[in-house]
Structure formats: C-alpha cells, structure tokens
C-alpha atoms as a PDB file:
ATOM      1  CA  UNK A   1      14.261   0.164   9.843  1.00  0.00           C
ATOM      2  CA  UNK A   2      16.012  -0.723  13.126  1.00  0.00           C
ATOM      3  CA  UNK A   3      15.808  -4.104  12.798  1.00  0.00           C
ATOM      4  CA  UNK A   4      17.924  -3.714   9.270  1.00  0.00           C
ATOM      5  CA  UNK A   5      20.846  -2.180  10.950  1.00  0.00           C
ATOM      6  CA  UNK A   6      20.834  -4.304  14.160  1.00  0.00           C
ATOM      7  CA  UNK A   7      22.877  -7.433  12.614  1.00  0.00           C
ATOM      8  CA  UNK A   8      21.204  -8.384   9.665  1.00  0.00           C
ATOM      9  CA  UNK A   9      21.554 -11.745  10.355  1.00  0.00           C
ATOM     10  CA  UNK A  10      17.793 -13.452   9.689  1.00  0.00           C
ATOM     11  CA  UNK A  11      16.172 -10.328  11.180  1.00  0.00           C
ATOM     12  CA  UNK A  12      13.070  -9.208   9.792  1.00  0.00           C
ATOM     13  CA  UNK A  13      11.529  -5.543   9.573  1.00  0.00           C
ATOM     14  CA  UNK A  14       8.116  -5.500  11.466  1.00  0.00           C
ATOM     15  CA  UNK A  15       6.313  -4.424   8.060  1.00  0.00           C
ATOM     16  CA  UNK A  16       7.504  -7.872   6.594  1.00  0.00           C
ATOM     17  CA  UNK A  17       6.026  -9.219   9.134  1.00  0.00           C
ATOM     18  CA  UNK A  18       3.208  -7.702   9.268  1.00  0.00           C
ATOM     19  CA  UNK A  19       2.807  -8.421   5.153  1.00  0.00           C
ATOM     20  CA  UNK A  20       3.144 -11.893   5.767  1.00  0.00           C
ATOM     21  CA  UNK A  21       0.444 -12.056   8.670  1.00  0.00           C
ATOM     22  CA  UNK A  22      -1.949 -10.377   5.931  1.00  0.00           C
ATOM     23  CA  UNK A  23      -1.172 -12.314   3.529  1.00  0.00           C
ATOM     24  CA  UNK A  24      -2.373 -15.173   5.852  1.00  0.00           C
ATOM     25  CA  UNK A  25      -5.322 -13.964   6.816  1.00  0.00           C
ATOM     26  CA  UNK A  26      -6.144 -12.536   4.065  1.00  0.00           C
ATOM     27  CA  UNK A  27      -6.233 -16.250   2.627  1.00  0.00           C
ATOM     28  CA  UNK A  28      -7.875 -17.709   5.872  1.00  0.00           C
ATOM     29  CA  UNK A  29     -11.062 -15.380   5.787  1.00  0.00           C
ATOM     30  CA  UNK A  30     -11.156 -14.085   1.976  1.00  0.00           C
ATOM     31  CA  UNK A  31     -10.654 -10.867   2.698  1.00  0.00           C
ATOM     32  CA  UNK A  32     -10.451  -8.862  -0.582  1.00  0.00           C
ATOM     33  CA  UNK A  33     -11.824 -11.486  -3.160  1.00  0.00           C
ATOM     34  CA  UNK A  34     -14.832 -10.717  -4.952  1.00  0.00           C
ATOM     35  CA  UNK A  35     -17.988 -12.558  -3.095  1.00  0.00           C
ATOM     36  CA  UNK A  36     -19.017 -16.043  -5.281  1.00  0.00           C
ATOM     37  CA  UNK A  37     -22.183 -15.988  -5.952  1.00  0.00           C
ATOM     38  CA  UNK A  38     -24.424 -18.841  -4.673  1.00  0.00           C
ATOM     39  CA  UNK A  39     -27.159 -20.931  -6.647  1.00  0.00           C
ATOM     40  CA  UNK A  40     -30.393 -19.066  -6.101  1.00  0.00           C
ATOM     41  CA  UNK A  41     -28.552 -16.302  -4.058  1.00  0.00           C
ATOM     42  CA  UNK A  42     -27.702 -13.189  -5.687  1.00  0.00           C
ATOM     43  CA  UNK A  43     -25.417 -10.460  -4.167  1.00  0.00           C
ATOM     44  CA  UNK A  44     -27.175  -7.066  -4.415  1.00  0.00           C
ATOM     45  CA  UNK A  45     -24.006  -5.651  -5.765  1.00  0.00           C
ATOM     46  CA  UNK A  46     -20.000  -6.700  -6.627  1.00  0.00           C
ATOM     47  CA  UNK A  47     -18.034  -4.490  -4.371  1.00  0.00           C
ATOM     48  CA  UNK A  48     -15.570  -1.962  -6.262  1.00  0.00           C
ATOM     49  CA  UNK A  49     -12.065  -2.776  -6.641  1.00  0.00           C
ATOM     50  CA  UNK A  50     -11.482   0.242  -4.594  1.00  0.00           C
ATOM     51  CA  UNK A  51     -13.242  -1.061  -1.669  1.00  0.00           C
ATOM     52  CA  UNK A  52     -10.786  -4.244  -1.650  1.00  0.00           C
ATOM     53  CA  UNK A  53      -7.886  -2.265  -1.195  1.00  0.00           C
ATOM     54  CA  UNK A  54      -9.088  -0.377   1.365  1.00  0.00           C
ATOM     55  CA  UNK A  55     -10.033  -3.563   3.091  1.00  0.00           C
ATOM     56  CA  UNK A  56      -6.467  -5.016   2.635  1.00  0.00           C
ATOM     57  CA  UNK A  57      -5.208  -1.562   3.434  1.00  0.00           C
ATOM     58  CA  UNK A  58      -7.011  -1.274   6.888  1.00  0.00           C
ATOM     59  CA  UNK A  59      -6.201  -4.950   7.586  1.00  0.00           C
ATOM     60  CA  UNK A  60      -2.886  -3.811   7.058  1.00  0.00           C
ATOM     61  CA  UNK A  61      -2.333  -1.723   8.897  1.00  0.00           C
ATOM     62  CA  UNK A  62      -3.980  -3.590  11.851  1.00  0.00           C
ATOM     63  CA  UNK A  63      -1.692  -6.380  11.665  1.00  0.00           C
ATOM     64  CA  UNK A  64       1.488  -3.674  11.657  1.00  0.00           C
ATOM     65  CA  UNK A  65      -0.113  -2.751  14.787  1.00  0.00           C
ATOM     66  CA  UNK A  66      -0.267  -6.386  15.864  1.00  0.00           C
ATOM     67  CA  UNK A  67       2.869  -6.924  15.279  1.00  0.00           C
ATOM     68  CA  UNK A  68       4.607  -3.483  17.130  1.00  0.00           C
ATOM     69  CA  UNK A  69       2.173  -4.228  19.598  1.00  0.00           C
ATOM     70  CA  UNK A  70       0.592  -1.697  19.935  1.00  0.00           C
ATOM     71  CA  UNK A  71      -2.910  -2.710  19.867  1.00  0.00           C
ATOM     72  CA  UNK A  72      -6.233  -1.421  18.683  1.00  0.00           C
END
C-alpha cells in the first residue's frame, strides 16, 4: 500500500503488478484452461474447477514474489 501514498502519480501497487504478470503468463502457457482434447488422444480426466484456481492462485502468488523480489 506504500506505493499508493508515495505520490500517486502513475505508481502502481506491486499486487497490480503482479496481476498483470499472471495474467500474461497465464495466456502464454494456458495455465488454468481446461486441456483440448486431441483427435485420437483422450485425457484420462478434466481437471476440477477447483484445481484451476489453485493453479492461478499459486502462480499468483509466485509472481507477487517475483515482483517484491523476493524469490522462490
């Protein structure tokens, strides 16, 4: 929230940044969208909408990391 009071002026918090770097990998590699299935290629089963948000929500929270650099 520092970066809110510190000007104001085209300053972004870290968690909008780190939202926007999800957002763009999320797009790159897929992540969260339900697997296609392939001709002749079945997938032995759809994963749960409750395993996609816990992929976005771990991927999340990496890229917050990322972005306070912090690390892994």
């Amino acid at each position: 929230m520092d970066a809110l009071t510190n000007g104001g002026l085209g300053a972004r918090r870290n968690e909008d940044i780190a939202l926007d770097l999800l957002k763009f990998v999320a797009g790159i590699t897929g992540a969260g969208k339900a697997a296609a299935p392939s001709t002749g290629f079945n997938a032995p089963s759809a994963p749960k909408p409750e395993e996609h948000v816990t992929e976005l929500l771990a991927l999340y929270g990496r890229c917050l990391k990322a972005v306070e650099g912090k690390g892994e």
